[in-house]
Structures are given as C-alpha cells and as structure tokens.
Protein backbone atom coordinates (compact mmCIF):
# COMPACT_ATOMS: atom_id res chain seq x y z
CA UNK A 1 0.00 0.00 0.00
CA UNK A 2 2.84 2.54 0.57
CA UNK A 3 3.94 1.64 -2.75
CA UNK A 4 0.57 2.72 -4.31
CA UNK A 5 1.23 6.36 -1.75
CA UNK A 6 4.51 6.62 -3.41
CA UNK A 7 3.61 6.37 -6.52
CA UNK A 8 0.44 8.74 -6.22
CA UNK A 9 2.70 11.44 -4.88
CA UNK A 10 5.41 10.88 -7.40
CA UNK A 11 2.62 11.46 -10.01
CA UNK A 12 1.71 14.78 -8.45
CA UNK A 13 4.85 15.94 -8.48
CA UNK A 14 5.93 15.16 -11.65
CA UNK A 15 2.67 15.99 -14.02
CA UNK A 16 4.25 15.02 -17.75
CA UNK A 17 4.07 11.11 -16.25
CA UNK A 18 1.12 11.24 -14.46
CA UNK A 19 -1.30 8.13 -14.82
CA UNK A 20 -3.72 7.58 -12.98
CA UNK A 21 -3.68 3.32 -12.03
CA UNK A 22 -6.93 1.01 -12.13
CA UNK A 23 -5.37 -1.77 -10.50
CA UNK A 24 -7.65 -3.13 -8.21
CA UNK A 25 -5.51 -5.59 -6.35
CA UNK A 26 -3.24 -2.86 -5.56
CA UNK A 27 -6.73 -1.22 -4.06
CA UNK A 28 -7.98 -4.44 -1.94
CA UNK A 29 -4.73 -4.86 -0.08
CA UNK A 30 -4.74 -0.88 0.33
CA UNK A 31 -8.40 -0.95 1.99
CA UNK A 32 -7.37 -3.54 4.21
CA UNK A 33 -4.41 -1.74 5.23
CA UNK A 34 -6.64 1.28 5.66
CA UNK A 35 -8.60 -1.24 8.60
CA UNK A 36 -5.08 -1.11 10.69
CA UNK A 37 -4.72 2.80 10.36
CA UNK A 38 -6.89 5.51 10.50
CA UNK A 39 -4.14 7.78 9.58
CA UNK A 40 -2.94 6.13 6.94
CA UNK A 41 -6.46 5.61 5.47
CA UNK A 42 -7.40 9.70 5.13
CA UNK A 43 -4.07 9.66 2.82
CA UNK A 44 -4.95 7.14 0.35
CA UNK A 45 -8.24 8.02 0.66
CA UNK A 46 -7.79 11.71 -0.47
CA UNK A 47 -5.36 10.76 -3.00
CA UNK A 48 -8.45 8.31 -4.58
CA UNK A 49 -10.56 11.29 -3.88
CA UNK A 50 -9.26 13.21 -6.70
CA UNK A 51 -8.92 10.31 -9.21
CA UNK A 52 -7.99 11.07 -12.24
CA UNK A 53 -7.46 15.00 -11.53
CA UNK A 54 -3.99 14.63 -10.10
CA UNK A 55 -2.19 15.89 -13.49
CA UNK A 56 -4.43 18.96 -13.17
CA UNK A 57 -3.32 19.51 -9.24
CA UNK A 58 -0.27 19.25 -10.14
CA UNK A 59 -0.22 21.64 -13.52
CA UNK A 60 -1.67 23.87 -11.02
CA UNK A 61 -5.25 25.23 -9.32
CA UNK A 62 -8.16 22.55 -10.10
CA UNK A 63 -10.48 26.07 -10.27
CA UNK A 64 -9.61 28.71 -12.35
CA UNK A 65 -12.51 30.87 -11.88
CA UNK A 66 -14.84 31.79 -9.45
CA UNK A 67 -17.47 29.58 -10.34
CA UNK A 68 -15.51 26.59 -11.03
CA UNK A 69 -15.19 23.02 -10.00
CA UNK A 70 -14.36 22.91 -5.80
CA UNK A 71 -12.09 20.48 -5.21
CA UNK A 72 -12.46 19.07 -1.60
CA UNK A 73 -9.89 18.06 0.59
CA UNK A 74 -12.11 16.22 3.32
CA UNK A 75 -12.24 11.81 2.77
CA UNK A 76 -14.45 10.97 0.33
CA UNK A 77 -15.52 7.72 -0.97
CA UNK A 78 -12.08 6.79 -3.33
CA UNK A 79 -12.94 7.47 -6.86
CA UNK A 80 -11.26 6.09 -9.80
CA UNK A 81 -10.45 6.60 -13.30
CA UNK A 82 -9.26 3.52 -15.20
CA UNK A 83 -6.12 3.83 -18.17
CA UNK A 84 -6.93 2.48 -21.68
CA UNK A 85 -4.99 1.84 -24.29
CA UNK A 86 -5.14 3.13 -27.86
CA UNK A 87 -2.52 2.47 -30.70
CA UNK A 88 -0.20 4.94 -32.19
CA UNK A 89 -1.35 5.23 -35.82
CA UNK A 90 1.28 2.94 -38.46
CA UNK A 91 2.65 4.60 -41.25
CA UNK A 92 2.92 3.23 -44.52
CA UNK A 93 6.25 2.03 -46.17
CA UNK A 94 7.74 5.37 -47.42
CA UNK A 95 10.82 4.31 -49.22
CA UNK A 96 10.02 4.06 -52.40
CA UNK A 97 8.21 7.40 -52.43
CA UNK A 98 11.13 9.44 -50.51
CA UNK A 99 13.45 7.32 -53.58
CA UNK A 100 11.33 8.92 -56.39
CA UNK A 101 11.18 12.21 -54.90
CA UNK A 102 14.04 12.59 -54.24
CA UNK A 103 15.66 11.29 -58.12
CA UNK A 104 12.70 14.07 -59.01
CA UNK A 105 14.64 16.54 -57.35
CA UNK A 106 17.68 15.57 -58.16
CA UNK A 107 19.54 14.79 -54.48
CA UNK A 108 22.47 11.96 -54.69
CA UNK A 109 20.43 11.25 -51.36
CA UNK A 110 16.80 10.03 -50.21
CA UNK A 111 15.87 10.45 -46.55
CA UNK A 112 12.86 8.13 -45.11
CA UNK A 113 11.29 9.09 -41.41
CA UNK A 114 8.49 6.28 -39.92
CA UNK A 115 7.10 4.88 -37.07
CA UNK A 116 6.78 1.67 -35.84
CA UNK A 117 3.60 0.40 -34.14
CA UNK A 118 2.80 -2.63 -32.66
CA UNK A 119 1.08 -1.61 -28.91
CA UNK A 120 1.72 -3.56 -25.38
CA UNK A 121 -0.67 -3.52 -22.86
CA UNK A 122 0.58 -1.75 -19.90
CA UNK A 123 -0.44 1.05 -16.95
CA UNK A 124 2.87 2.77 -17.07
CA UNK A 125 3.80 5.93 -18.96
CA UNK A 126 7.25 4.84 -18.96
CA UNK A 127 6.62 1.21 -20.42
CA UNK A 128 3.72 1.79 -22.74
CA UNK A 129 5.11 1.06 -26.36
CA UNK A 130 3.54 2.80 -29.68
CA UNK A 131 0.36 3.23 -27.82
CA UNK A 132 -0.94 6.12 -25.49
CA UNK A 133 -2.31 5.28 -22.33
CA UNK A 134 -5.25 7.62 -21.73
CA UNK A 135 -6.67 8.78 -17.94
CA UNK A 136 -9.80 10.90 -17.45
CA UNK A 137 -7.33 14.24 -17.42
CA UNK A 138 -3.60 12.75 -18.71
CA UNK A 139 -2.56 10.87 -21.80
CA UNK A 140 0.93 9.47 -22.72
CA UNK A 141 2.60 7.42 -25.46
CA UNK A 142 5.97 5.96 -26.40
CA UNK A 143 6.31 5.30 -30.00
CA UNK A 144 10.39 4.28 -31.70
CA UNK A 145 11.41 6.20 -35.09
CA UNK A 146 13.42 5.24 -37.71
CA UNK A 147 15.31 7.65 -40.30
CA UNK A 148 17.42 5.98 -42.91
CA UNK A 149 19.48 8.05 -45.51
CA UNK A 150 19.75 6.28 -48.68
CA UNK A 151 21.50 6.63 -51.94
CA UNK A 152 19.20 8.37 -54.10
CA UNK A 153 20.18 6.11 -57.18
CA UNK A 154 20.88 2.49 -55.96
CA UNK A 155 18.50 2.48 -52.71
CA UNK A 156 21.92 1.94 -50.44
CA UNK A 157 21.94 2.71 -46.60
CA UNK A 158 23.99 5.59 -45.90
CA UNK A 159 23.06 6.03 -42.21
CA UNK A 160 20.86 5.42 -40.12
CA UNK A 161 19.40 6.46 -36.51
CA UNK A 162 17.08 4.74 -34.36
CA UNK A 163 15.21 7.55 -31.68
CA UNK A 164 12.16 7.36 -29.37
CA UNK A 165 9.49 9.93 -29.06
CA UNK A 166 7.70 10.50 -25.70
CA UNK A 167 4.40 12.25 -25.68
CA UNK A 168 2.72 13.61 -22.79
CA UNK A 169 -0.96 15.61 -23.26
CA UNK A 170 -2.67 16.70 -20.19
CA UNK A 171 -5.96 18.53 -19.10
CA UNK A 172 -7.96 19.97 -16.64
CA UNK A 173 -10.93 21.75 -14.87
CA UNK A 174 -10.70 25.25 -15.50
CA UNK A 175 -9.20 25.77 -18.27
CA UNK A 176 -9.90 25.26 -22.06
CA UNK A 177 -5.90 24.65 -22.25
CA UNK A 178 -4.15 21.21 -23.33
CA UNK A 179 -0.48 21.24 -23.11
CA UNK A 180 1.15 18.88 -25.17
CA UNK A 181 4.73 17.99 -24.60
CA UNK A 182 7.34 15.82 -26.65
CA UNK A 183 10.99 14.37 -25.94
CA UNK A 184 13.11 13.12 -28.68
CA UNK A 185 15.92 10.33 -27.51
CA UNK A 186 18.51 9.01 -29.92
CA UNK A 187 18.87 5.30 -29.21
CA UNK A 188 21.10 4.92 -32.17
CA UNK A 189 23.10 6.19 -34.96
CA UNK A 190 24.97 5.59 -37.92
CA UNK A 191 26.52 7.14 -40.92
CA UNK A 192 25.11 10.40 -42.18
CA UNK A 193 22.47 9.70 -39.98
CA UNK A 194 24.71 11.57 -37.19
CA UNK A 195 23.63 15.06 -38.85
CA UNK A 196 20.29 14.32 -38.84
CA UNK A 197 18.59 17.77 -37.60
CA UNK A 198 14.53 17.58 -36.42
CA UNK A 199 12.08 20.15 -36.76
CA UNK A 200 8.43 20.48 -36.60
CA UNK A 201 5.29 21.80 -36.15
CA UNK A 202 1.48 21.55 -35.62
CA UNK A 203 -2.36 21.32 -36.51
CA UNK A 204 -5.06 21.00 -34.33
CA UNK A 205 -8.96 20.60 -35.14
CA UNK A 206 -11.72 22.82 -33.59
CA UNK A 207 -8.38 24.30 -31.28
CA UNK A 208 -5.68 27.18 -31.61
CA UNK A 209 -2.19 26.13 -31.89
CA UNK A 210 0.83 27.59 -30.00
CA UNK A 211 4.43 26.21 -30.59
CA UNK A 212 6.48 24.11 -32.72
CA UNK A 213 9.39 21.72 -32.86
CA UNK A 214 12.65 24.01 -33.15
CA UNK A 215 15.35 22.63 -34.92
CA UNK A 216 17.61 20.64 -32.91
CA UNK A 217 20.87 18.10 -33.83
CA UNK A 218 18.91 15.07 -32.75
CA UNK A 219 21.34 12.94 -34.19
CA UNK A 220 24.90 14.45 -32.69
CA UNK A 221 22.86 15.20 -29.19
CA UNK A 222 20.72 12.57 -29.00
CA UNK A 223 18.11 14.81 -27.39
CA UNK A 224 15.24 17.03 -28.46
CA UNK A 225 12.03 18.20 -27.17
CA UNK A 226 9.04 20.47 -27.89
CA UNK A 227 6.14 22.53 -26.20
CA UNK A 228 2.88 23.04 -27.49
CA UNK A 229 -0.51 24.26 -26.19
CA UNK A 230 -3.78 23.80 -27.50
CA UNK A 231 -7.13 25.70 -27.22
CA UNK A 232 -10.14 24.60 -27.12
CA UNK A 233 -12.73 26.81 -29.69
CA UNK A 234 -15.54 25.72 -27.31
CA UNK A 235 -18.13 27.91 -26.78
CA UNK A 236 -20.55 29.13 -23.73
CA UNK A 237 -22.57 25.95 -22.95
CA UNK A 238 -21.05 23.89 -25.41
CA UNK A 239 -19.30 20.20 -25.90
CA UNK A 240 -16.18 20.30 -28.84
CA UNK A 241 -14.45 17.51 -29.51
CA UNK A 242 -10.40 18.61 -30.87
CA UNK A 243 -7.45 17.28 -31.97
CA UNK A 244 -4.37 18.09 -32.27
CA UNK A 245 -1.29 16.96 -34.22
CA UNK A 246 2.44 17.50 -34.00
CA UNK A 247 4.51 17.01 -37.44
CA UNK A 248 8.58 16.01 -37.76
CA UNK A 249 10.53 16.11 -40.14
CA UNK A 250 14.72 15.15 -40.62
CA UNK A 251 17.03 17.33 -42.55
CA UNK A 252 21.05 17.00 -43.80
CA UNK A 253 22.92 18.78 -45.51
CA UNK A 254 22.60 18.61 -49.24
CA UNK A 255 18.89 16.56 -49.34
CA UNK A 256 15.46 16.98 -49.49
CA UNK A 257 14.07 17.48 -45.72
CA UNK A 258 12.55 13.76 -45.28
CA UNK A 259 8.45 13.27 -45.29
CA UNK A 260 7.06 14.33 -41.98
CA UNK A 261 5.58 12.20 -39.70
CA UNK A 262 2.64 12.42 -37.41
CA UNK A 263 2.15 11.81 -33.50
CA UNK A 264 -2.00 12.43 -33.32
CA UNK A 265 -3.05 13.08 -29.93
CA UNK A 266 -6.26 11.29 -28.45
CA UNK A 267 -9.51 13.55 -29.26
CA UNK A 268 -9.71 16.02 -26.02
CA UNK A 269 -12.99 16.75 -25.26
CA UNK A 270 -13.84 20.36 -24.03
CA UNK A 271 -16.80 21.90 -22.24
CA UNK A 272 -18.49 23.83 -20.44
CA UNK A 273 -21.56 22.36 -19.76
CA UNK A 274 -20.91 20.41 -16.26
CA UNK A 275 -24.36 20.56 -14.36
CA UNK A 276 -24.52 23.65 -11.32
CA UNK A 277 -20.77 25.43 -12.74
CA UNK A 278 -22.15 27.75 -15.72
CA UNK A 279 -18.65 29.24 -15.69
CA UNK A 280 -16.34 26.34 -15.51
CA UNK A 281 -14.51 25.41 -18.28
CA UNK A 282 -12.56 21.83 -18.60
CA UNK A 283 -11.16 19.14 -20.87
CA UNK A 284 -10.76 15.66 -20.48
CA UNK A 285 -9.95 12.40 -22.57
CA UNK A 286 -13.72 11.38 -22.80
CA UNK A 287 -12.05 7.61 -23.95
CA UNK A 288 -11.21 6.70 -20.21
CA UNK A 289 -13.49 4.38 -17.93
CA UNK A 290 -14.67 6.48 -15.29
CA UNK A 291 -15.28 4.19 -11.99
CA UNK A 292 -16.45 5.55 -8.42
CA UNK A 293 -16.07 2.94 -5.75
CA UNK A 294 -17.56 2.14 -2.45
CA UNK A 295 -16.24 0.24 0.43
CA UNK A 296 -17.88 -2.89 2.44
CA UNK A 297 -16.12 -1.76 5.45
CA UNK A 298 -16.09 2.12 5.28
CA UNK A 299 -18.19 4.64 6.48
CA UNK A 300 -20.85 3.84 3.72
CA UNK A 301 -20.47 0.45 4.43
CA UNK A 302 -24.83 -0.18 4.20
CA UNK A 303 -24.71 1.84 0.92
CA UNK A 304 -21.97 -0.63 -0.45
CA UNK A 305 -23.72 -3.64 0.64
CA UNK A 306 -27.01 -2.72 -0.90
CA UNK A 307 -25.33 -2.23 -4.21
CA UNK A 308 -23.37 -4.80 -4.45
CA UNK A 309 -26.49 -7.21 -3.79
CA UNK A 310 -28.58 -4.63 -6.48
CA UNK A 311 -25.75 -5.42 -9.14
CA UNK A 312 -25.67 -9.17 -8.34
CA UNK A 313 -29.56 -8.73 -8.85
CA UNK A 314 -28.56 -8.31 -12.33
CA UNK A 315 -29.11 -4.18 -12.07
CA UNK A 316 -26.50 -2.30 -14.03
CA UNK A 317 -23.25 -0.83 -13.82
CA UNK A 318 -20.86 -2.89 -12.06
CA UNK A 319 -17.41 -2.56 -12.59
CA UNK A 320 -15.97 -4.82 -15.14
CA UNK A 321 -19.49 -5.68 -16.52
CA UNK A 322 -20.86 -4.97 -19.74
CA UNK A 323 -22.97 -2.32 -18.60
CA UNK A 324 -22.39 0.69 -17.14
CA UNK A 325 -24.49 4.10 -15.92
CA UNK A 326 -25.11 7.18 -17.30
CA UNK A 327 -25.48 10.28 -15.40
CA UNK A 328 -28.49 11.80 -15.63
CA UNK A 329 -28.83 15.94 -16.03
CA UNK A 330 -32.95 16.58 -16.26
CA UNK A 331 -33.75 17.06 -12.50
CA UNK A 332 -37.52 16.35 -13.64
CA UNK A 333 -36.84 13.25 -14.50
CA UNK A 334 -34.30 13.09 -11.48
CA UNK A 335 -37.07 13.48 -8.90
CA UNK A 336 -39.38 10.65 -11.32
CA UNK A 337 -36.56 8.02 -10.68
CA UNK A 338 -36.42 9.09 -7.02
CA UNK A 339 -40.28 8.54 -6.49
CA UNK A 340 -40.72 5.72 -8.38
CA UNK A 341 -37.88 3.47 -6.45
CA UNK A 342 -38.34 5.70 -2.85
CA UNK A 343 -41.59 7.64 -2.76
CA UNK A 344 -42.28 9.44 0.40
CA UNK A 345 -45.49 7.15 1.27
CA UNK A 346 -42.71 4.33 2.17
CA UNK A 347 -42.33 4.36 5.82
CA UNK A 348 -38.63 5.32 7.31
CA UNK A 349 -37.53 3.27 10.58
CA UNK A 350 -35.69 5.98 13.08
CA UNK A 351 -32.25 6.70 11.69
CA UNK A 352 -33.00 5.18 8.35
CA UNK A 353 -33.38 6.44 4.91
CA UNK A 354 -34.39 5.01 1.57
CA UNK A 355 -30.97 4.16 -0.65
CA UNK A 356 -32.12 3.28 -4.42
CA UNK A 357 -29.97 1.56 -6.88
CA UNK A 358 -29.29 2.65 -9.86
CA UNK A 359 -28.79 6.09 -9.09
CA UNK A 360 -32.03 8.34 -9.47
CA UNK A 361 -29.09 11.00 -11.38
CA UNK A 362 -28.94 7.92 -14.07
CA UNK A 363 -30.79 6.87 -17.01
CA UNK A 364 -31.05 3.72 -15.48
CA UNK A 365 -33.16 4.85 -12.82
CA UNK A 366 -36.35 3.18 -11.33
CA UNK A 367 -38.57 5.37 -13.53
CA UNK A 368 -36.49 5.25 -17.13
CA UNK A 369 -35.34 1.31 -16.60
CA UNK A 370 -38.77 -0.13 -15.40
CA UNK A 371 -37.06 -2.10 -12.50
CA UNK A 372 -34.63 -1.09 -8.99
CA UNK A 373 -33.93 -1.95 -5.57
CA UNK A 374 -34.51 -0.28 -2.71
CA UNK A 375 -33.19 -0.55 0.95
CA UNK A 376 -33.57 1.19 4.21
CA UNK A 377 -30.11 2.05 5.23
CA UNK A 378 -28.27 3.93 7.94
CA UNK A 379 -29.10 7.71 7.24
CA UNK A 380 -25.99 9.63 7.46
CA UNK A 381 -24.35 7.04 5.26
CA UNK A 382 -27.32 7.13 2.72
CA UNK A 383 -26.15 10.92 3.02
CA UNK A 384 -22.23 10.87 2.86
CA UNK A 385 -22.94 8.13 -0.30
CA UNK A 386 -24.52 10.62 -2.31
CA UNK A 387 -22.36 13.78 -1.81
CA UNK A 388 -19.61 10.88 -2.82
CA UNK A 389 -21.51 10.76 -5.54
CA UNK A 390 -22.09 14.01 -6.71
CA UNK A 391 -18.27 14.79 -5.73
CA UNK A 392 -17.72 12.37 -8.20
CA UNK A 393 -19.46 13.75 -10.59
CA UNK A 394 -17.74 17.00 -10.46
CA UNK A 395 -14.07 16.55 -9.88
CA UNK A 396 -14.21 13.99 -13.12
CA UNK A 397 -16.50 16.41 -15.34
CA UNK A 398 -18.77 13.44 -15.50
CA UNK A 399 -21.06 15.10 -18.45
CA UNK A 400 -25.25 14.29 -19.11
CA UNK A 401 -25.05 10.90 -20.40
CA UNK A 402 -21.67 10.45 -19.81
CA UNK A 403 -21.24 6.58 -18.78
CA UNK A 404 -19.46 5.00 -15.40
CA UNK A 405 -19.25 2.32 -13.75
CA UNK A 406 -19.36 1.68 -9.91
CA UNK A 407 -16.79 -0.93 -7.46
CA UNK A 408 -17.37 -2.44 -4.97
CA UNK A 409 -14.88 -3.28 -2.51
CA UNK A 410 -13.73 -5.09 1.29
C-alpha cells in the first residue's frame, strides 16, 4: 500500500508522467491496510478522492474561476479513473516514395522518417510502447522512429538512426488549455544519420495552436524536445471535440528534408456544460473508464452492501461488466426516478433512509429502466454516499449521459 502512496505522490509531483492506475488488487490490499490505520487511510483516501485530476493539481489550481469546479480536501468515498490503451497510428512504407522524390529533385540522397507500431498492454507511462495510455485528465505514449538516408540512385543505406518519441498531453478543470509535450531520444546512430537535424510543427482541429518543434541536432545530441498548447474553440454551454497533431521532419545537408511524420493526440474533449458550474470550463480524454467505488467496510459500508447485492440482482453498472451508468442531467426526470424506487409514502424506521440503486441521477433509474432496488439504510451514510456521488461527478467532469461504472470493494 505505501507503494501505491509513493507512486500517487510521485505522479503529483511530476505531471508530464502522471497516470492515474486502475489496478484493483493494488486497491484491496490498500483498503485492508486502511482497517489497521486511520491515519494512513485519510491519505490514500484523499489521493483516490481526486482520481484522475492529479495531473491537473499538479499543472496547477483545479479552479480557475470563481465559479468553477471545488475540489475538496475532506475523505471521500475513493474514486477512480481507469487507463486504456489506444494504438499509435502505423505509417505506410515510405521508401520508395522518398526514392522517387528525391531522383525528381535531383539529391544523390533520399531520406525516409516512420514509425513503428505494434502496442503492449501496460499502466505505465514509462513502459507503454507505440500506444498512449489515456486517464480521465492525462494521456501518454511511447512510440520508436526510424530515419534511414539512402543513396538516391541504388536504394543503399547511408546512415541510419534509431530515436524514441515520448508524448505527454494533459488537461484539466478550469481551463480550455491542453499542453502537449514531446521528448526526442537518440537510441542509435549511424553514418550520415549523425547530422540528422529535427524540426516540426502543428495542426489541431476545432483548437488554436501555439508552438512548434525548433530545430535541434537530434542525431549528434541525442536529445530534443518540444512545447505546445492547444485551445479549445468551445463555446458558452457547449461540448467540442479537438485534436491536435504534432509534425517532424529530418534534414542533412545537401537533401530533401525527409516526409514528416505524425504523433495524433487522443480527441480532447472540451466543455463547459458540467451541471450547477455555468462558468467552468474543462477538458478531459472522454475515452477513459470512469469508476467511483464504495467500500464494504467504510463509512458507507450499508450503501456498499445494498449495491453490491442490487448489481448481483442483475441491475447495471458494475465494474468490469458490460454495462455501465449514465449520469443523468434533467432534474424532472431526477425526482421521477427518485419517487418511483423511494416515494415518500414508504415508511422510514428511526435513523434510516431510503438508498435506491441505480442512481435516481442515471438513465437507469427506477422510472427510465422499469425495474430497482430499494433498501432502508443507515441515514448519514445514505447521506455521505450521495455527496460521494455528486463529488464524483464533479471533480471527473462526469457530463449528461456520460457513462461509469461503480466498485465495490472489502
């Protein structure tokens, strides 16, 4: 378990790796560490508590404006965003074309830039391979390049350097910002490879675009890196979807600079349109599996036991399942699902409250799926469970309709 704290506070300190874990092991043996200290359970638990908006602690204040998103500091119920993996897009072969372009043009030599892609499943930044690995508000990739210079006439290698690229994107609540970040490491070199100089820059859909790739000796200094920051064009009350898209390219003297090649970010999604913050602007990676989980033995304990027996009922949303719930913004049709699975007729022992599952904030409430469960359950947890909830909700811009899952755990 004071691995897991470690590594949580590494992550915070150091925001281009940040990734935020979904291994559940890890979690089990830290809530039953959490049963020998109290202490030590308010840490992990507040470093759960603000899931996957660690990178955006750490790039700086989670608000940004007066209106937007709190983010609390008390124990909450931990709250999780899972990683996912999604390939680096392959190039095609490119030799033959940098060959006739460059006989077209008449250089003695041809130069050919491409990436290899062939993903491993992983949950570290640092071991994910031509792939990014993609959090609720952080997204990073490794991918390995290849430049070749080539006689121009016969197709011979001349040199040849071997480099990795690093990308690191990150978001947050309060801003309409995405940073995006990328290191250059030569792992090898050859030939005229060794005067291989990069450059760049880049394109970005439905976003502004600042910085570029200057041109650095990647080949004598082995290292080279880049800043950019993209803008969201999302308007007042309004969901956008961008991109965004850095371009390389190799130079030496005497040749043709060598076709670019693309590192495409995972689409950011921008808003700002999260329910009771008309101000507060945010991006996230919308590709992530957003998970809130609730403990058997913590201070919702009756909440987490009727849930997990609701789920096992065959009700929706449990983690790992096929199904999941989606949160709910139309507070008509909030107060529908609330009557139909805990109308006020039902009578309330002393101290006890009616806990519904699903969630009346989902579309799989009583009212819009046809069929619930109800228990009477200790009040102030009943209470504590859905401020969890709507915490939640907030600190992961958890958007109408947007879909979750929920854990539960010892």
């Amino acid at each position: 378990m004071f691995d897991l704290l470690t590594h949580s506070l590494d992550h915070v300190l150091k925001p281009h790796r940040t990734v935020i874990r979904a291994d559940w092991e890890l979690l089990r043996r830290g809530k039953q560490a959490l049963q020998r200290t109290h202490s030590t359970r308010s840490r992990l638990i507040r470093l759960a508590a603000a899931g996957a908006a660690i990178a955006a602690t750490a790039a700086g204040s989670l608000t940004g404006s007066a209106n937007a998103v709190p983010q609390s500091s008390s124990p909450v119920t931990t709250t999780v965003t899972t990683s996912v993996t999604q390939p680096v897009g392959a190039k095609a072969d490119v030799v033959q074309l940098a060959l006739t372009k460059a006989r077209a043009n008449g250089d003695r030599v041809a130069l050919v830039n491409s990436f290899s892609a062939s993903p491993q499943a992983t949950t570290s930044c640092s071991l994910v391979r031509n792939a990014w690995l993609i959090s609720r508000f952080h997204a990073c990739a490794n991918a390995t390049g290849i430049f070749r210079v080539l006689d121009a006439r016969t197709g011979r290698e001349l040199g040849k350097m071997t480099y990795t690229v690093h990308g690191d994107v990150t978001s947050r609540t309060g801003s309409k910002a995405f940073p995006y970040s990328l290191h250059f490491t030569r792992n090898s070199v050859s030939g005229a490879a060794a005067g291989a100089v990069i450059s760049g820059s880049a394109s970005a859909s439905n976003a502004t675009t600042r910085g570029n790739i200057p041109s650095q000796p990647l080949g004598a200094s082995g290292k080279a890196s880049a800043n950019f920051t993209f803008t969201s064009k999302v308007g007042r009350g309004k969901i956008l979807a961008s991109g965004a898209t850095p371009k390389w390219i190799f130079t030496v003297p005497g040749a043709t600079p060598s076709n670019p090649v693309s590192f495409p970010a995972p689409v950011v999604r921008c808003d700002n349109a999260l329910k009771g913050y008309p101000r507060s602007y945010g991006c996230v990676f919308p590709q992530s599996k957003n998970v809130i989980q609730y403990s058997l033995s913590g201070y919702v304990k009756e909440v987490a036991k009727h849930i997990k027996d609701a789920q096992a009922s065959g009700l929706p949303g449990a983690y790992g399942g096929r199904t999941v719930l989606q949160r709910l913004y139309d507070d008509r049709q909030i107060r529908r699902n609330r009557r139909t699975s805990c109308p006020d007729s039902l009578p309330r022992p002393a101290g006890k409250s009616c806990d519904e599952y699903a969630f009346a904030s989902t579309y799989q409430g009583g009212a819009l799926l046809g069929r619930f469960s109800r228990r009477m359950v200790n009040e102030t947890q009943n209470t504590d469970a859905g401020r969890d909830l709507n915490k939640f909700y907030t600190v992961n811009r958890i958007l109408n309709k947007d879909p979750f899952q929920v854990a539960i755990v010892r």
